[in-house]
PDB file of N, CA and C in Angstrom:
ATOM      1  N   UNK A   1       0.846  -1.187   0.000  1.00  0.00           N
ATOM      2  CA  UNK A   1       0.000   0.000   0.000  1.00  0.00           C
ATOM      3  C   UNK A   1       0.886   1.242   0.000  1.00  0.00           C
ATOM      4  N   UNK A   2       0.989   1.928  -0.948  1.00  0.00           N
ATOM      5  CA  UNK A   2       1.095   3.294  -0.696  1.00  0.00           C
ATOM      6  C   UNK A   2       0.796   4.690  -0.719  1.00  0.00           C
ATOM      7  N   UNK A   3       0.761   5.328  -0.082  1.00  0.00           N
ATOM      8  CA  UNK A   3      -0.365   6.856  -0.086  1.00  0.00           C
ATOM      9  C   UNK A   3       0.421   8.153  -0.863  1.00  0.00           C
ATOM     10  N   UNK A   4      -0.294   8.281  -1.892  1.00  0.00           N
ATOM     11  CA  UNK A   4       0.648   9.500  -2.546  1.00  0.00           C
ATOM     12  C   UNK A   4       0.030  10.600  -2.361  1.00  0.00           C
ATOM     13  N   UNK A   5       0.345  11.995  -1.517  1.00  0.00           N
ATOM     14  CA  UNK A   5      -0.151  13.038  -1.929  1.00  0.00           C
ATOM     15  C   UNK A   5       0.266  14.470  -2.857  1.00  0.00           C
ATOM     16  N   UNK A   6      -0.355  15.061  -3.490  1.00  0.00           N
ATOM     17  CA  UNK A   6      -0.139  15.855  -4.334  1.00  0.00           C
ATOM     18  C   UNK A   6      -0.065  17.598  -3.836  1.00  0.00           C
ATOM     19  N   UNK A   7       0.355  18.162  -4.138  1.00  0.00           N
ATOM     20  CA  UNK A   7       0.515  19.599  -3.376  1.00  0.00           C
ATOM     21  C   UNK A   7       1.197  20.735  -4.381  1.00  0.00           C
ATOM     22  N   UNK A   8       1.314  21.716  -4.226  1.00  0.00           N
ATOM     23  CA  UNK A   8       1.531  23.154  -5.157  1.00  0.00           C
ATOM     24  C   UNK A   8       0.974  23.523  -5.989  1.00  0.00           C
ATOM     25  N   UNK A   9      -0.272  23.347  -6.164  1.00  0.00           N
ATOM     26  CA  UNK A   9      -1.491  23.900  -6.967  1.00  0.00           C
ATOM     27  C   UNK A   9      -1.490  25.596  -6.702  1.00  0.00           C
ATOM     28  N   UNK A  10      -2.398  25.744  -7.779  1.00  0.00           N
ATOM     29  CA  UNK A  10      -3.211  26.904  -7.527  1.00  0.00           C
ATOM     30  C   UNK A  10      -3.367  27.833  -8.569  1.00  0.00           C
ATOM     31  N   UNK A  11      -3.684  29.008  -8.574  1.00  0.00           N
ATOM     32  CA  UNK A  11      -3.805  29.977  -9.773  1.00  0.00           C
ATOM     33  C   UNK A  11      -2.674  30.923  -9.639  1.00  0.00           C
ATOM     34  N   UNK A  12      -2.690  30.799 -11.372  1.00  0.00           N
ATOM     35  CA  UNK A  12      -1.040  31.595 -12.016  1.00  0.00           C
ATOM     36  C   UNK A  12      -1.525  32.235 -13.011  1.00  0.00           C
ATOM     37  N   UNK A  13      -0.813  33.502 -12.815  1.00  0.00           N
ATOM     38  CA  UNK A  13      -0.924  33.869 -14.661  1.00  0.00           C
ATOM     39  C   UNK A  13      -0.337  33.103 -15.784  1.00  0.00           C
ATOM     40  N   UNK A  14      -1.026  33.334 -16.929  1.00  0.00           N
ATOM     41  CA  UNK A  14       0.127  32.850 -18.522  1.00  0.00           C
ATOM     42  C   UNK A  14       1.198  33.433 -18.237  1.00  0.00           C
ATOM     43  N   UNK A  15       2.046  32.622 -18.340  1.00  0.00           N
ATOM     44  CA  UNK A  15       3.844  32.655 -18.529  1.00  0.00           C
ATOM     45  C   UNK A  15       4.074  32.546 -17.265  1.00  0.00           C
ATOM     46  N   UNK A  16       3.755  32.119 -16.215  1.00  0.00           N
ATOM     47  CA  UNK A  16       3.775  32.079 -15.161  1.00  0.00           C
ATOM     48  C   UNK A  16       4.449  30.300 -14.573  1.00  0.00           C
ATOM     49  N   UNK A  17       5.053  29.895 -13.620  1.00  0.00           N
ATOM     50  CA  UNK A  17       5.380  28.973 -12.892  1.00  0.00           C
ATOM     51  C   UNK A  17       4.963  28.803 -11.502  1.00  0.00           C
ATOM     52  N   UNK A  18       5.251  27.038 -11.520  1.00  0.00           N
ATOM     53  CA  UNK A  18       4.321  26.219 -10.809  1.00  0.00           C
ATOM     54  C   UNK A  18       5.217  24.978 -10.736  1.00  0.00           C
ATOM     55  N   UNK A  19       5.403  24.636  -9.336  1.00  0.00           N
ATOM     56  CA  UNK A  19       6.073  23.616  -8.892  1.00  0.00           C
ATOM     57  C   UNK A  19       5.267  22.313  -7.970  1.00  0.00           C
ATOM     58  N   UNK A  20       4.778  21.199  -8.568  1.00  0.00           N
ATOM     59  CA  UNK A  20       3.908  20.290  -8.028  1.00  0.00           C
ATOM     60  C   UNK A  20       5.346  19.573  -7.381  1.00  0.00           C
ATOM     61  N   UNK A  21       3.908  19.050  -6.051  1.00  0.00           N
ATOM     62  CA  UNK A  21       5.068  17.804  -5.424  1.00  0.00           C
ATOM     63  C   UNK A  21       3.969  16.920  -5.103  1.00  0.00           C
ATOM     64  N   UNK A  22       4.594  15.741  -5.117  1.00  0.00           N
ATOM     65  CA  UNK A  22       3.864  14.169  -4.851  1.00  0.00           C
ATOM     66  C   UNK A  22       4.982  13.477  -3.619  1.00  0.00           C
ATOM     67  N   UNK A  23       4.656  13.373  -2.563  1.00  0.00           N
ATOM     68  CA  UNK A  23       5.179  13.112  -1.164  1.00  0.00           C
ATOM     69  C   UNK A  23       4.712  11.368  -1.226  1.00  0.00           C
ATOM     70  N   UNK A  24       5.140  10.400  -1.549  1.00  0.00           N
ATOM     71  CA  UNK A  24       4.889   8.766  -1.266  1.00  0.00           C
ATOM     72  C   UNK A  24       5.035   8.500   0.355  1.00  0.00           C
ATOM     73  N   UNK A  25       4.336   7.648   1.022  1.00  0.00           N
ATOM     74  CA  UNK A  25       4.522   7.193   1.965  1.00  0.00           C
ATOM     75  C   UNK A  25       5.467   6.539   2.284  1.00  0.00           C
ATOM     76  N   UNK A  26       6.217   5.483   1.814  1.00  0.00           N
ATOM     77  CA  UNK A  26       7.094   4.932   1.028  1.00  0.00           C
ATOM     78  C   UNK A  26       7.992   4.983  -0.209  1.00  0.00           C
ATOM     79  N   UNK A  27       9.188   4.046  -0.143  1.00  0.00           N
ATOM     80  CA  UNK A  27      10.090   4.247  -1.411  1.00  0.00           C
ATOM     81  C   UNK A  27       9.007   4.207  -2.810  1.00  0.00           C
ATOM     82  N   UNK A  28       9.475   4.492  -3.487  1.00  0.00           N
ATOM     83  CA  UNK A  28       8.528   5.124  -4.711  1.00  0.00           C
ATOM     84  C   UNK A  28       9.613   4.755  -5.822  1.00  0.00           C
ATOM     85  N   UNK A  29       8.773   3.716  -6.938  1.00  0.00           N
ATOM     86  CA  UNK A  29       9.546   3.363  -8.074  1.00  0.00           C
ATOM     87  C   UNK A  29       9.559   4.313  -9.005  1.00  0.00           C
ATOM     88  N   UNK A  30       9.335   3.916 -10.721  1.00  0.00           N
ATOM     89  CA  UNK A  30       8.787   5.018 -11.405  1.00  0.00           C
ATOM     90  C   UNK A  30       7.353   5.265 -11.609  1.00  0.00           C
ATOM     91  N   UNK A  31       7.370   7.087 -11.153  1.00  0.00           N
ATOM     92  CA  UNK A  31       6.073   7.885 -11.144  1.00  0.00           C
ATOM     93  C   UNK A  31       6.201   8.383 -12.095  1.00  0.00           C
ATOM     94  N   UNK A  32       4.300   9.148 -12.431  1.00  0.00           N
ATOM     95  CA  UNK A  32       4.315   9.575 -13.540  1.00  0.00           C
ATOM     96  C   UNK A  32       3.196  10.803 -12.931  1.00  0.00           C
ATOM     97  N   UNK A  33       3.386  11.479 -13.881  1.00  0.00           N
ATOM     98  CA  UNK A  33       1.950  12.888 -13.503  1.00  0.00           C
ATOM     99  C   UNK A  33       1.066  12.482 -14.764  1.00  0.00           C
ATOM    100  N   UNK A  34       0.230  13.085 -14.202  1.00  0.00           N
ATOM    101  CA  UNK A  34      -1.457  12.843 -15.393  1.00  0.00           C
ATOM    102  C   UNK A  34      -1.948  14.222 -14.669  1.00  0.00           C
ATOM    103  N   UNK A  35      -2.820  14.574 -15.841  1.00  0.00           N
ATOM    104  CA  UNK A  35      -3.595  15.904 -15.717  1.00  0.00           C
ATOM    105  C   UNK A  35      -5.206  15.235 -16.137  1.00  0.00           C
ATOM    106  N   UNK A  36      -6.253  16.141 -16.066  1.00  0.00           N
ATOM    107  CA  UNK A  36      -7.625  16.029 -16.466  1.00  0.00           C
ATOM    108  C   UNK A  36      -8.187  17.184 -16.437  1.00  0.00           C
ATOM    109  N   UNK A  37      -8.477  18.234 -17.376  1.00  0.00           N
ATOM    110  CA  UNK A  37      -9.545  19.096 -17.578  1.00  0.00           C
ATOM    111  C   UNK A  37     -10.467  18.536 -17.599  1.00  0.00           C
ATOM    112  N   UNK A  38     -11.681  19.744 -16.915  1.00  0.00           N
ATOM    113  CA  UNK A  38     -13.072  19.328 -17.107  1.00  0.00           C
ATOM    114  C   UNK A  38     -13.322  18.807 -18.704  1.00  0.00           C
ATOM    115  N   UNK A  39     -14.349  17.708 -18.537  1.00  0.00           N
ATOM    116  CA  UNK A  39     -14.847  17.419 -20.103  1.00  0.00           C
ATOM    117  C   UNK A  39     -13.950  16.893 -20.442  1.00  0.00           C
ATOM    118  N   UNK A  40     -12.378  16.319 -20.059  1.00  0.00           N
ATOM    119  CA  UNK A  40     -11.693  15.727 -21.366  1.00  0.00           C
ATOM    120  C   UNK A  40     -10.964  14.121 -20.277  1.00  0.00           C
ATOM    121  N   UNK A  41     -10.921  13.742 -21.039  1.00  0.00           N
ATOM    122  CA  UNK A  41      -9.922  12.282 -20.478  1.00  0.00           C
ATOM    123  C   UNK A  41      -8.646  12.359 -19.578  1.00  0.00           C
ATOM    124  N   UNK A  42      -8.313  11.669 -18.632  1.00  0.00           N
ATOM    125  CA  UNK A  42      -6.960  12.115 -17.788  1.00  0.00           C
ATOM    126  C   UNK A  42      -5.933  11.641 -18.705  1.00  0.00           C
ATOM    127  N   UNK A  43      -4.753  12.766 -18.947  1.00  0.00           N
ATOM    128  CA  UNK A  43      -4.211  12.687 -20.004  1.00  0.00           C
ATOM    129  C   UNK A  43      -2.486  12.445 -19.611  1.00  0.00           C
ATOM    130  N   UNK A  44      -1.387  11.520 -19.992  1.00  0.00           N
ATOM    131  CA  UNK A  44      -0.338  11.605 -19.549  1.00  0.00           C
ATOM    132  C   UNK A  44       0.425  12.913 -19.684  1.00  0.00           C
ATOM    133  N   UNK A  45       1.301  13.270 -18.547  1.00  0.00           N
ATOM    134  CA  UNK A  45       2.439  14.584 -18.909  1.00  0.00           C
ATOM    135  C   UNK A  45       3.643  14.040 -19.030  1.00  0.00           C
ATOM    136  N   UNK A  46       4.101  13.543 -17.476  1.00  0.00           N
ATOM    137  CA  UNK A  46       5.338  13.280 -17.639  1.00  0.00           C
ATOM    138  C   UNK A  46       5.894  11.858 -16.682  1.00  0.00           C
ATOM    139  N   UNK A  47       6.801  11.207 -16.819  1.00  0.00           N
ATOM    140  CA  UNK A  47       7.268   9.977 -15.925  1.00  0.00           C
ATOM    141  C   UNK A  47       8.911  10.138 -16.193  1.00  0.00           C
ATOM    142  N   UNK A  48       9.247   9.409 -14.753  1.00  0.00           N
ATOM    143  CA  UNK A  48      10.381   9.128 -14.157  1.00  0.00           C
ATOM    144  C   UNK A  48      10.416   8.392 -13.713  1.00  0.00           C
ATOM    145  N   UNK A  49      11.358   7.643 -14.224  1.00  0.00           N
ATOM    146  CA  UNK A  49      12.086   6.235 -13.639  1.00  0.00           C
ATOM    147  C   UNK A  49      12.928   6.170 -12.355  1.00  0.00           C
ATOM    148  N   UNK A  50      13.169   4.813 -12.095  1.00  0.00           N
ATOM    149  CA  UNK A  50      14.070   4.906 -10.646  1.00  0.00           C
ATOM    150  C   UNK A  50      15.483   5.031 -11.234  1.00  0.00           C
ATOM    151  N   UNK A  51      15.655   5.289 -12.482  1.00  0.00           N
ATOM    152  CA  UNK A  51      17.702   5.548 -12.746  1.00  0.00           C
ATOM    153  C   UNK A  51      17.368   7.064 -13.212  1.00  0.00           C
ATOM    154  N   UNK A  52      16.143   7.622 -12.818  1.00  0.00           N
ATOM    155  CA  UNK A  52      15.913   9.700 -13.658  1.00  0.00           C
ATOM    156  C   UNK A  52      15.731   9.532 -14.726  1.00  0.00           C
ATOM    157  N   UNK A  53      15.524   8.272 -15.357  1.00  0.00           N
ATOM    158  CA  UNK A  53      15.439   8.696 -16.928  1.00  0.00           C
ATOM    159  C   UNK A  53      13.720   9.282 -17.245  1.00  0.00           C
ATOM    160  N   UNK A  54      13.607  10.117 -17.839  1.00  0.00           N
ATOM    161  CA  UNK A  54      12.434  11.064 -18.099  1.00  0.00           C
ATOM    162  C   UNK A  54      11.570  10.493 -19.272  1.00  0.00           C
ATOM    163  N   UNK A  55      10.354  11.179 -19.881  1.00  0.00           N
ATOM    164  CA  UNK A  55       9.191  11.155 -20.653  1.00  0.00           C
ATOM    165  C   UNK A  55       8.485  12.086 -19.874  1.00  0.00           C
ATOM    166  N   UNK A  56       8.044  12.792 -21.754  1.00  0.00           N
ATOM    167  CA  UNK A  56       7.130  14.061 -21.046  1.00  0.00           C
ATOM    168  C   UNK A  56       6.100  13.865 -22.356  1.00  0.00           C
ATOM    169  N   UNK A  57       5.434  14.229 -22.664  1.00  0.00           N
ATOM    170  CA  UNK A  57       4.096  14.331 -23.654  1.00  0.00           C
ATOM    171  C   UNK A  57       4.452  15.468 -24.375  1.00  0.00           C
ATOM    172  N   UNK A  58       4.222  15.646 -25.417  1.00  0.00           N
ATOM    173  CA  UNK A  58       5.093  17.020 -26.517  1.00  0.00           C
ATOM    174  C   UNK A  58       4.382  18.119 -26.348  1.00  0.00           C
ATOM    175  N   UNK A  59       3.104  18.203 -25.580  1.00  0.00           N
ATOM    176  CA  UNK A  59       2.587  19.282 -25.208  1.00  0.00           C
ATOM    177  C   UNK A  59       3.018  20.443 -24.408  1.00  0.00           C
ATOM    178  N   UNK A  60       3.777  19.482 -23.456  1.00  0.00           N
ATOM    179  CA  UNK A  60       4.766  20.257 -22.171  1.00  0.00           C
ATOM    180  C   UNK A  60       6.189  20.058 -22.809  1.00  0.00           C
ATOM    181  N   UNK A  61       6.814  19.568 -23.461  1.00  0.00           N
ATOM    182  CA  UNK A  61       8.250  19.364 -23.795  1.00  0.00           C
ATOM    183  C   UNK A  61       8.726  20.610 -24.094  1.00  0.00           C
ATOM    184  N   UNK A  62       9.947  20.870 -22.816  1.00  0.00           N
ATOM    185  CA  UNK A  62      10.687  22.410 -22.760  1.00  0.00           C
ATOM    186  C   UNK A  62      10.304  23.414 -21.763  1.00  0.00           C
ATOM    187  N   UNK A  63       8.804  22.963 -21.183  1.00  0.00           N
ATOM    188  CA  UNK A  63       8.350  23.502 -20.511  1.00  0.00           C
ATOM    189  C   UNK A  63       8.235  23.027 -18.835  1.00  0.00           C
ATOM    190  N   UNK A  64       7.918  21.773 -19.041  1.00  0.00           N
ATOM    191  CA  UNK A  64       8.060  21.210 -17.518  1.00  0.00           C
ATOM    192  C   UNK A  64       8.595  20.229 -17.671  1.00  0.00           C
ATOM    193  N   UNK A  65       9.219  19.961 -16.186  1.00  0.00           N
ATOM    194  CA  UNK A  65      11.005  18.718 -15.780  1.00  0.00           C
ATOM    195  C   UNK A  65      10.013  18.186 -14.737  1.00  0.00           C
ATOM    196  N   UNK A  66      10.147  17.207 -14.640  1.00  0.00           N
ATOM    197  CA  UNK A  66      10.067  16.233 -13.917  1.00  0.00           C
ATOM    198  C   UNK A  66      11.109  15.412 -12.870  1.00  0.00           C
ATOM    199  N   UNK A  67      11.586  15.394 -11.608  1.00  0.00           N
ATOM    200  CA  UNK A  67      12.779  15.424 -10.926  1.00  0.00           C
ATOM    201  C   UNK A  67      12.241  14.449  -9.970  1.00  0.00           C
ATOM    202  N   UNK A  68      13.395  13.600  -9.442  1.00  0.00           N
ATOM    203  CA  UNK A  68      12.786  12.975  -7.936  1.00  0.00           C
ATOM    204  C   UNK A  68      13.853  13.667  -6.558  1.00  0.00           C
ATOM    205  N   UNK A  69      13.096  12.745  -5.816  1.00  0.00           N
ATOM    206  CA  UNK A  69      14.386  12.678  -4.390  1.00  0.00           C
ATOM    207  C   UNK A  69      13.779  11.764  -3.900  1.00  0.00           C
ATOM    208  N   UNK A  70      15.197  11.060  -3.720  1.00  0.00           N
ATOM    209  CA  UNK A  70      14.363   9.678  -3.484  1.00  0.00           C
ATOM    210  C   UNK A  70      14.511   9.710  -1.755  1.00  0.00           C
ATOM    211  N   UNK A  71      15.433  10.427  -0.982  1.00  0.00           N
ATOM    212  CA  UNK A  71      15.801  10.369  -0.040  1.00  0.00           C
ATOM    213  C   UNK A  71      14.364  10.988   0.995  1.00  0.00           C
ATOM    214  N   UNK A  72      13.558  11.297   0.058  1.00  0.00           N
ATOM    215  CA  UNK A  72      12.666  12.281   0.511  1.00  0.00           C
ATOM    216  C   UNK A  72      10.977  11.353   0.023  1.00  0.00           C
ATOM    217  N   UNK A  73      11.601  10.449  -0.645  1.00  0.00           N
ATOM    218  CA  UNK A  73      10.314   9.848  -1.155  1.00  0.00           C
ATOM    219  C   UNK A  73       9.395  10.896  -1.929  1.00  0.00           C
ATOM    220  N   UNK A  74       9.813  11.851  -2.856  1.00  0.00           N
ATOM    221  CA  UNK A  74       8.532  12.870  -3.114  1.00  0.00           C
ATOM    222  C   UNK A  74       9.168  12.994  -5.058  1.00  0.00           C
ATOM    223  N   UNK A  75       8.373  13.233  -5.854  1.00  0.00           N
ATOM    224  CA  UNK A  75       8.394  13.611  -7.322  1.00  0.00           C
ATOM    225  C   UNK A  75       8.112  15.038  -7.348  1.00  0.00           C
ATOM    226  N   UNK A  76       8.576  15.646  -7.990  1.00  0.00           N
ATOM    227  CA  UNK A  76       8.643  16.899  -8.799  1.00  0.00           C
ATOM    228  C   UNK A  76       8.036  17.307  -9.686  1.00  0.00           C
ATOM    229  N   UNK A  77       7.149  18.286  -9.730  1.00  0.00           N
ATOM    230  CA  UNK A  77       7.040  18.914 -11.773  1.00  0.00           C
ATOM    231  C   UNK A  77       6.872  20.281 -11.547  1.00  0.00           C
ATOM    232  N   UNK A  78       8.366  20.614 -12.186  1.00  0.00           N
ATOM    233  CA  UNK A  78       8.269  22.154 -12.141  1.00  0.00           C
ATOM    234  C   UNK A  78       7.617  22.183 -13.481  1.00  0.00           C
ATOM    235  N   UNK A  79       6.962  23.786 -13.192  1.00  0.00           N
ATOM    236  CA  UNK A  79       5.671  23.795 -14.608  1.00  0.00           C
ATOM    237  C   UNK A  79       6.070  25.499 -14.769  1.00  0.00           C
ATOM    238  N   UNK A  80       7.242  25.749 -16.162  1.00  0.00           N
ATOM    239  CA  UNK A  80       7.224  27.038 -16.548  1.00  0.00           C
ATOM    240  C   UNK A  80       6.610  27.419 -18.038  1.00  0.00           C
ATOM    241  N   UNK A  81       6.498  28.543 -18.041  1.00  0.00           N
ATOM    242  CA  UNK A  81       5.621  29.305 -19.277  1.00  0.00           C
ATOM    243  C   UNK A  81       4.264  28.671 -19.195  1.00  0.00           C
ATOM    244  N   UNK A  82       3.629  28.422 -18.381  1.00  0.00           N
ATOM    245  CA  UNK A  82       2.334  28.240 -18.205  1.00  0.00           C
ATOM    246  C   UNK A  82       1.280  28.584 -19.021  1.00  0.00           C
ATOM    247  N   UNK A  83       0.462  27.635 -19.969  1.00  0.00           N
ATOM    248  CA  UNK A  83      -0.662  28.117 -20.616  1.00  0.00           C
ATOM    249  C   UNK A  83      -2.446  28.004 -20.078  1.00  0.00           C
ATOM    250  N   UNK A  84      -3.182  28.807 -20.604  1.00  0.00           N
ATOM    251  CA  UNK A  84      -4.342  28.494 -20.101  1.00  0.00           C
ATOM    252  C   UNK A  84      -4.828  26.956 -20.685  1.00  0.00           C
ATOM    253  N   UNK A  85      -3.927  26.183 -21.461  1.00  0.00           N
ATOM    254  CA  UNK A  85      -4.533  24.859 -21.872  1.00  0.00           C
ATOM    255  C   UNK A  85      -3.814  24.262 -20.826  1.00  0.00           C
ATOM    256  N   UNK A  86      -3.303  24.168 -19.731  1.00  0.00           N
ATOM    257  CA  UNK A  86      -2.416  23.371 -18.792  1.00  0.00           C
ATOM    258  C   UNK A  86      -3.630  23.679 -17.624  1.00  0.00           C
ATOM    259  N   UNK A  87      -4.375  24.292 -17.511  1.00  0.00           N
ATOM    260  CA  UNK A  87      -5.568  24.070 -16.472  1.00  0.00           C
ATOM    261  C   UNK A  87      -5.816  22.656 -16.715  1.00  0.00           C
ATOM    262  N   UNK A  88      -5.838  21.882 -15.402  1.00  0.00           N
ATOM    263  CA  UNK A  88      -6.326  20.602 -14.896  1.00  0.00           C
ATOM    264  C   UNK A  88      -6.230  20.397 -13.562  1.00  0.00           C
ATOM    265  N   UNK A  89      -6.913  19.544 -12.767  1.00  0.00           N
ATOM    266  CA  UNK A  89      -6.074  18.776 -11.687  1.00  0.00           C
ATOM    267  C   UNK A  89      -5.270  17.548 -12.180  1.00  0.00           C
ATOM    268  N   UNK A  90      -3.928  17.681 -11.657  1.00  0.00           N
ATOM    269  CA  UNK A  90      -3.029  17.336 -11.753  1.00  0.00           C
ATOM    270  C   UNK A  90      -2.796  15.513 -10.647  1.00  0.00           C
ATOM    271  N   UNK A  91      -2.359  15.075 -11.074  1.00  0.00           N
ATOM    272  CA  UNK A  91      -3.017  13.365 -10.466  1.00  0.00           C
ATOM    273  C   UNK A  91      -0.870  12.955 -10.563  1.00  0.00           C
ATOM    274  N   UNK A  92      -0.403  12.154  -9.598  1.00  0.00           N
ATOM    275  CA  UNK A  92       0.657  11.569  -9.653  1.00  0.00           C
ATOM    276  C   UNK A  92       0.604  10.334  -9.386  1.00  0.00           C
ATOM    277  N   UNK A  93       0.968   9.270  -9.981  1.00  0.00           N
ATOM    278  CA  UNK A  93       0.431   8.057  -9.920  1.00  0.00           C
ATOM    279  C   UNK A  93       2.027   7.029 -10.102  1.00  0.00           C
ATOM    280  N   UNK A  94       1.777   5.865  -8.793  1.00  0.00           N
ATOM    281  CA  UNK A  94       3.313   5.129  -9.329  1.00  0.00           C
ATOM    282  C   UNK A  94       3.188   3.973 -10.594  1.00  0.00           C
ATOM    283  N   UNK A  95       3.608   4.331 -11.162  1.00  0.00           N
ATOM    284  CA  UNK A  95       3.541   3.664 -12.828  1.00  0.00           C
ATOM    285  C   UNK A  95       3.623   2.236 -12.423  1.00  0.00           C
ATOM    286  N   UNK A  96       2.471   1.443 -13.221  1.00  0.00           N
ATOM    287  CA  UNK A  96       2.307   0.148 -13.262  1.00  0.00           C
ATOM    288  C   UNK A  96       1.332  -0.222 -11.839  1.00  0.00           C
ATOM    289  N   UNK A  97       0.648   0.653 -11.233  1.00  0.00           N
ATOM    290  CA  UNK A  97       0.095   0.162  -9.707  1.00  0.00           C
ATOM    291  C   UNK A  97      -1.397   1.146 -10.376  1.00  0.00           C
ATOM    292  N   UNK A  98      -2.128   1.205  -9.409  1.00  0.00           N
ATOM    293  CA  UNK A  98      -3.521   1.619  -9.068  1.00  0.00           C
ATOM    294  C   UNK A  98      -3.334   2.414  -8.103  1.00  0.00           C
ATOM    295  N   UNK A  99      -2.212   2.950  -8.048  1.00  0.00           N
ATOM    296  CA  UNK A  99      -2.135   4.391  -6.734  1.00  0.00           C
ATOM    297  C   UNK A  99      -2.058   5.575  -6.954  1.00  0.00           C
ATOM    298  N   UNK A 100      -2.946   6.268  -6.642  1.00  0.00           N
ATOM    299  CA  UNK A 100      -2.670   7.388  -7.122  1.00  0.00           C
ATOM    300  C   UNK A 100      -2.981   8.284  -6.059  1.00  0.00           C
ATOM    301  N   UNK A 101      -2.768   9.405  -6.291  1.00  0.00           N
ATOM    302  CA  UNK A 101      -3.063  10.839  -5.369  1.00  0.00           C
ATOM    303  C   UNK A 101      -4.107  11.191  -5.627  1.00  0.00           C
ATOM    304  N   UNK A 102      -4.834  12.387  -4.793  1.00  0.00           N
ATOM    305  CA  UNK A 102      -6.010  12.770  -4.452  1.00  0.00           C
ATOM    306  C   UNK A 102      -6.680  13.994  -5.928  1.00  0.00           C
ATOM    307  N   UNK A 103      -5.144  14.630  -6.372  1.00  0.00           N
ATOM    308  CA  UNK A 103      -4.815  15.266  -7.301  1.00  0.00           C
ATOM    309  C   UNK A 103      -5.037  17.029  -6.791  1.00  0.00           C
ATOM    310  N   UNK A 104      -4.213  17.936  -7.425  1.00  0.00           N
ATOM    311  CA  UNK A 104      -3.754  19.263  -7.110  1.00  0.00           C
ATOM    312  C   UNK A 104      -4.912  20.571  -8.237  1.00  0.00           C
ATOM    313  N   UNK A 105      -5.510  21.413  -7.890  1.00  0.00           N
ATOM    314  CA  UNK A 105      -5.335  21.964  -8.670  1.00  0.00           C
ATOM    315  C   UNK A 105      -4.778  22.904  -9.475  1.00  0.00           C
ATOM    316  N   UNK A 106      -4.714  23.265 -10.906  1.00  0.00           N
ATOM    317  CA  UNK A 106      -3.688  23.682 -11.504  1.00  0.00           C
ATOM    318  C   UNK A 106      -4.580  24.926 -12.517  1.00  0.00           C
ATOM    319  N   UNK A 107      -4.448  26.260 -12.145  1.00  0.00           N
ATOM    320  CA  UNK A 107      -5.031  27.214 -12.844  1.00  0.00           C
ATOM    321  C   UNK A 107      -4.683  27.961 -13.398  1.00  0.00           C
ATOM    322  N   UNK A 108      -4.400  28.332 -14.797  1.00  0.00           N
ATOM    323  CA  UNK A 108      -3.242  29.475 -15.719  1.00  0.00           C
ATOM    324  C   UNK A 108      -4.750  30.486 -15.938  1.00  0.00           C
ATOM    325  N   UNK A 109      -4.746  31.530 -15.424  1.00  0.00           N
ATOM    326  CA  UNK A 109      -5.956  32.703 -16.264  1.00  0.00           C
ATOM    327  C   UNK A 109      -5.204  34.245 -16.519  1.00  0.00           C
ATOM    328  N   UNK A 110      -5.376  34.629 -16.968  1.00  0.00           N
ATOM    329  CA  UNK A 110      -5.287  35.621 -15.961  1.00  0.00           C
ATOM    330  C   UNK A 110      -6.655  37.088 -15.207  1.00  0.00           C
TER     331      UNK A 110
END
């Protein structure tokens, strides 16, 4: 069993930054972030492996990194140049399991 929670939400302007964290209860293999706007399907962003190796979705590519610490048990997604299409709650989930977080929300307006 492990409990992931999600945290650093909130409302930003366009071009604006945003740093999510996902805190595991436990050691944590490779995670991944997922987003979901209203009305649309939860959609992949980005994953990290347990050696850092990365995947991001070409939507965000250049724009948000994905980082761990493992010493800390927690995942990363810094989120810069922020668009109003990056509104979602934001979901971190450990890849290959049924665990996921409660999810963050994530608001670009201005």
């Amino acid at each position: 069993q492990v409990q992931l929670v999600e945290s650093g939400g909130g409302l930003v302007q366009p071009g604006g930054s945003l740093r999510l964290s996902c805190a595991a209860s436990r050691r944590i293999f490779s995670m991944g972030w997922y987003r979901q706007a209203p009305g649309n399907q939860r959609e992949f962003v980005a994953q990290i492996t347990t050696g850092g190796n990365t995947n991001y979705a070409d939507s965000v590519k250049g724009r948000f990194t994905i980082s761990r610490d493992d010493a800390e048990n927690t995942v990363y997604l810094q989120m810069n140049s922020l668009k109003a299409e990056d509104t979602a709650v934001y979901y971190c989930n450990a890849i290959g399991t049924s665990y996921w977080g409660q999810g963050t929300q994530v608001t670009v307006s201005s």
